[in-house]
Protein backbone atom coordinates (compact mmCIF):
# COMPACT_ATOMS: atom_id res chain seq x y z
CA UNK A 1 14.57 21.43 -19.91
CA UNK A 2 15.21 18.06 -21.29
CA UNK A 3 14.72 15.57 -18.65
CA UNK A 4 16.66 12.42 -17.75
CA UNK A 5 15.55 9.02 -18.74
CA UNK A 6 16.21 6.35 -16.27
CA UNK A 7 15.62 2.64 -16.84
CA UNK A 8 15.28 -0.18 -13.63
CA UNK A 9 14.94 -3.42 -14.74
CA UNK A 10 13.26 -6.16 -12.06
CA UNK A 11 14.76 -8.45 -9.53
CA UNK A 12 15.35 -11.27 -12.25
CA UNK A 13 15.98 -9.26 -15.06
CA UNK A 14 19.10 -7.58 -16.32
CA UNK A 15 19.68 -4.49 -18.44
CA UNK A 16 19.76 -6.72 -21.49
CA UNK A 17 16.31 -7.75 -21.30
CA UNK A 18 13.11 -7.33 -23.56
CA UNK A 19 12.02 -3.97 -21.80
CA UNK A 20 15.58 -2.36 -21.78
CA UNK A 21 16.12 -3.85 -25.44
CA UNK A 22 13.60 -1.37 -26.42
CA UNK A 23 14.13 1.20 -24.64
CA UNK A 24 18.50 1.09 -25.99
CA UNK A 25 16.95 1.14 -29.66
CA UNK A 26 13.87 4.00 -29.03
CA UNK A 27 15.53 6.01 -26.28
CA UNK A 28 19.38 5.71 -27.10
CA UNK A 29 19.86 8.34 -24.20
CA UNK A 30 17.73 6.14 -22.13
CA UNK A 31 20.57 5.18 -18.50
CA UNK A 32 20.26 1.61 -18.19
CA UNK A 33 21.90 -0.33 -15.67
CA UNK A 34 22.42 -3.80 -14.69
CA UNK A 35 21.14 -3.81 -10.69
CA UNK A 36 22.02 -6.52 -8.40
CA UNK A 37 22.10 -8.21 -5.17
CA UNK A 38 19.68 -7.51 -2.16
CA UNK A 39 17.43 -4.35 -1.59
CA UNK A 40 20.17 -2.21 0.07
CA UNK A 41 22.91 -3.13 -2.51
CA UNK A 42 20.48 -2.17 -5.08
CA UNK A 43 19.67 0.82 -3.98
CA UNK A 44 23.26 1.98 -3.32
CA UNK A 45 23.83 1.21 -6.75
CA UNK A 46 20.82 3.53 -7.86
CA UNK A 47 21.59 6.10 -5.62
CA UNK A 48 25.26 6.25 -7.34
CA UNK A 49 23.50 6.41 -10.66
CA UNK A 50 21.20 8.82 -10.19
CA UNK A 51 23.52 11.27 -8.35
CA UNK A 52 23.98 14.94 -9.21
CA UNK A 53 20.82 14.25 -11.69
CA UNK A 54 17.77 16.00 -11.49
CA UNK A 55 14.19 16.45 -13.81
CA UNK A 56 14.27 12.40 -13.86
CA UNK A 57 11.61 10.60 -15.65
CA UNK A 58 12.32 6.78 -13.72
CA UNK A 59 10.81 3.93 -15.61
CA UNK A 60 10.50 0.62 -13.25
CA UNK A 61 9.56 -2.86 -14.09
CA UNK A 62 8.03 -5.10 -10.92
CA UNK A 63 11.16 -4.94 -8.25
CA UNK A 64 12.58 -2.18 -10.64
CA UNK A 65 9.45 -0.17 -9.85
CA UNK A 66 9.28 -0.97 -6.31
CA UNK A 67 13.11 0.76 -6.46
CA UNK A 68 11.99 3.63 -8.18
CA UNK A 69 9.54 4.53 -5.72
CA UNK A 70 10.97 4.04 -2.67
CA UNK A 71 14.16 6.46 -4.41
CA UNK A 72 11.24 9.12 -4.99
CA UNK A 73 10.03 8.79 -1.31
CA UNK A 74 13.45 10.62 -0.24
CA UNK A 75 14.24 12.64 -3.38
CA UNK A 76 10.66 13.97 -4.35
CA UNK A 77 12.03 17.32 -5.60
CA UNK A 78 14.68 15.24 -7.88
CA UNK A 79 11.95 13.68 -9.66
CA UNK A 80 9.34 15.09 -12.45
CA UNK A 81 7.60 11.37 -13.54
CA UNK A 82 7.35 8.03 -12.05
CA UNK A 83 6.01 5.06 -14.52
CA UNK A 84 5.92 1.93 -12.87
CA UNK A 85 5.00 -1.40 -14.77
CA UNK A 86 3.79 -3.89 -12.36
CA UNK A 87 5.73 -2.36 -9.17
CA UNK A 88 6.64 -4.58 -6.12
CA UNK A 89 5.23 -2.16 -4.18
CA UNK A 90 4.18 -4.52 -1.11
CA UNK A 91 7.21 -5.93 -0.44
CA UNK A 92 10.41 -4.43 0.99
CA UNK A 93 8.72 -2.37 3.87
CA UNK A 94 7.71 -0.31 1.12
CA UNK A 95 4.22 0.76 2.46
CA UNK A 96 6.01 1.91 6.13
CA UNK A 97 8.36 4.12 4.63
CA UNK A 98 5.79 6.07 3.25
CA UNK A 99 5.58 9.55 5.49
CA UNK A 100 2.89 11.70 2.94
CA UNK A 101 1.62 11.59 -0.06
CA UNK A 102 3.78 12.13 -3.20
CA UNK A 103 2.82 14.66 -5.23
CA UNK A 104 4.67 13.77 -8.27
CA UNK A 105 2.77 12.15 -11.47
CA UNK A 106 2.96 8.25 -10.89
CA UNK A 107 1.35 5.94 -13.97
CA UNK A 108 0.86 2.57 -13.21
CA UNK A 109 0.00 -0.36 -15.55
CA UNK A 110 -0.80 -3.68 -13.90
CA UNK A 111 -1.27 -6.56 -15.53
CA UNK A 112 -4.81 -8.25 -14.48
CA UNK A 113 -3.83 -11.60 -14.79
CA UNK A 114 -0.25 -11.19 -12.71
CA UNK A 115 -0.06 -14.16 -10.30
CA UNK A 116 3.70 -12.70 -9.19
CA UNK A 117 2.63 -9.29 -7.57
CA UNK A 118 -1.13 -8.57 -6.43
CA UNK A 119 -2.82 -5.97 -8.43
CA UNK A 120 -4.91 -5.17 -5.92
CA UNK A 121 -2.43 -5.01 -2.87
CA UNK A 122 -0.45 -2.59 -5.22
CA UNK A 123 -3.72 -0.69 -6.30
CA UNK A 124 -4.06 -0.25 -2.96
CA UNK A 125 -0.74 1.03 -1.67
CA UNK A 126 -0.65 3.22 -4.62
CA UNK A 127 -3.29 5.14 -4.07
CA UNK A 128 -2.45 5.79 -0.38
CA UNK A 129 1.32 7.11 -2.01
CA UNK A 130 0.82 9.12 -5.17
CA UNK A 131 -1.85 11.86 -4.93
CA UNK A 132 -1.74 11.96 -8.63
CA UNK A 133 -2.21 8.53 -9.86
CA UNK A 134 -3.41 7.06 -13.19
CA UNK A 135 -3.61 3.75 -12.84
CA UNK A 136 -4.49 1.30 -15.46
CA UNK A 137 -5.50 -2.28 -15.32
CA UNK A 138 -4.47 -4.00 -18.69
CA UNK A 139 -5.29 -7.30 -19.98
CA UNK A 140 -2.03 -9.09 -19.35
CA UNK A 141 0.49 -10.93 -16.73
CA UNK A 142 3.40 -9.99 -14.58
CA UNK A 143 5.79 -8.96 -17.50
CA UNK A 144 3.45 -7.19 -19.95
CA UNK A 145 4.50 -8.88 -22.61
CA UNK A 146 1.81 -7.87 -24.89
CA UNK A 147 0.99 -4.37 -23.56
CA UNK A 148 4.81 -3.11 -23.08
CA UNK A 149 5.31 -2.35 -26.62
CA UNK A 150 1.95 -1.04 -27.77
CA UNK A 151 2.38 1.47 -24.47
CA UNK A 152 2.16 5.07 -25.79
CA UNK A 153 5.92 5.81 -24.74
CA UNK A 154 6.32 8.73 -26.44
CA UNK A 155 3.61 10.76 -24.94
CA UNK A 156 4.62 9.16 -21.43
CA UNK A 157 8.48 9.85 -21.49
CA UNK A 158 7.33 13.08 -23.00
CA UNK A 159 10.08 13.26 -25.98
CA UNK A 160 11.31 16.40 -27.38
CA UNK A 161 11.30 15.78 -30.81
């Protein structure tokens, strides 16, 4: 079963910027929406989006991320892959809406040298949420400007070729 390819951009990015741009030309299936306005809003939005899917492979970036995984805190089940890129994940009341362990696969890659959101705090948080983790520090900032494109993508969105 093919799965479904979801995009979330962060809070002050759009769905026309340099992480969505690749994933239109590489993953042409790829839903990417443009997400704005506060928390809830945004979440309404994604909720709308993601509605009637199932076998979803989310991709967040920073608040994107943080979106993504409070989503898979109430649809679990709904979800076969979480990879978050520098996830917001200590913001938002994220950590108190957490009632057990996820069991899904969750990647991380944090940038070591982000001065936006904490590595550690969200190192932290992570591995209290997502029983099976991989997370990786990588040698770059908040956006991953160098590391996003040289990410093994195909292996981590698992395309069927």
């Amino acid at each position: 079963m093919e799965s479904t390819l979801v995009f979330i951009h962060g809070l002050e990015s759009t769905s026309q910027g340099n992480k969505a741009q690749y994933f239109r030309k590489f993953y042409p299936q790829m839903i990417i929406e443009d997400y704005t306005g506060d928390f809830q809003t945004r979440m309404q939005k994604l909720e709308e989006v993601l509605k009637n899917k199932n076998n979803l492979i989310l991709v967040g970036s920073s608040y994107g991320g943080l979106m993504a995984a409070r989503w898979a805190l109430d649809n679990e089940a709904r979800i076969r892959k979480l990879i978050l890129l520098a996830p917001a994940l200590n913001i938002e009341g994220f950590e108190k809406a957490v009632k057990h362990k996820l069991q899904i696969q969750v990647i991380i890659y944090h940038g070591t040298k982000d001065n936006v959101v904490d590595p550690s705090a969200v190192r932290r948080i992570a591995e209290s949420t997502f029983a099976q983790l991989q997370y990786h520090a990588v040698d770059d900032d908040h956006p991953l400007s160098s590391v996003f494109p040289t990410l093994p993508w195909p292996g981590l969105l698992e395309r069927e070729r």
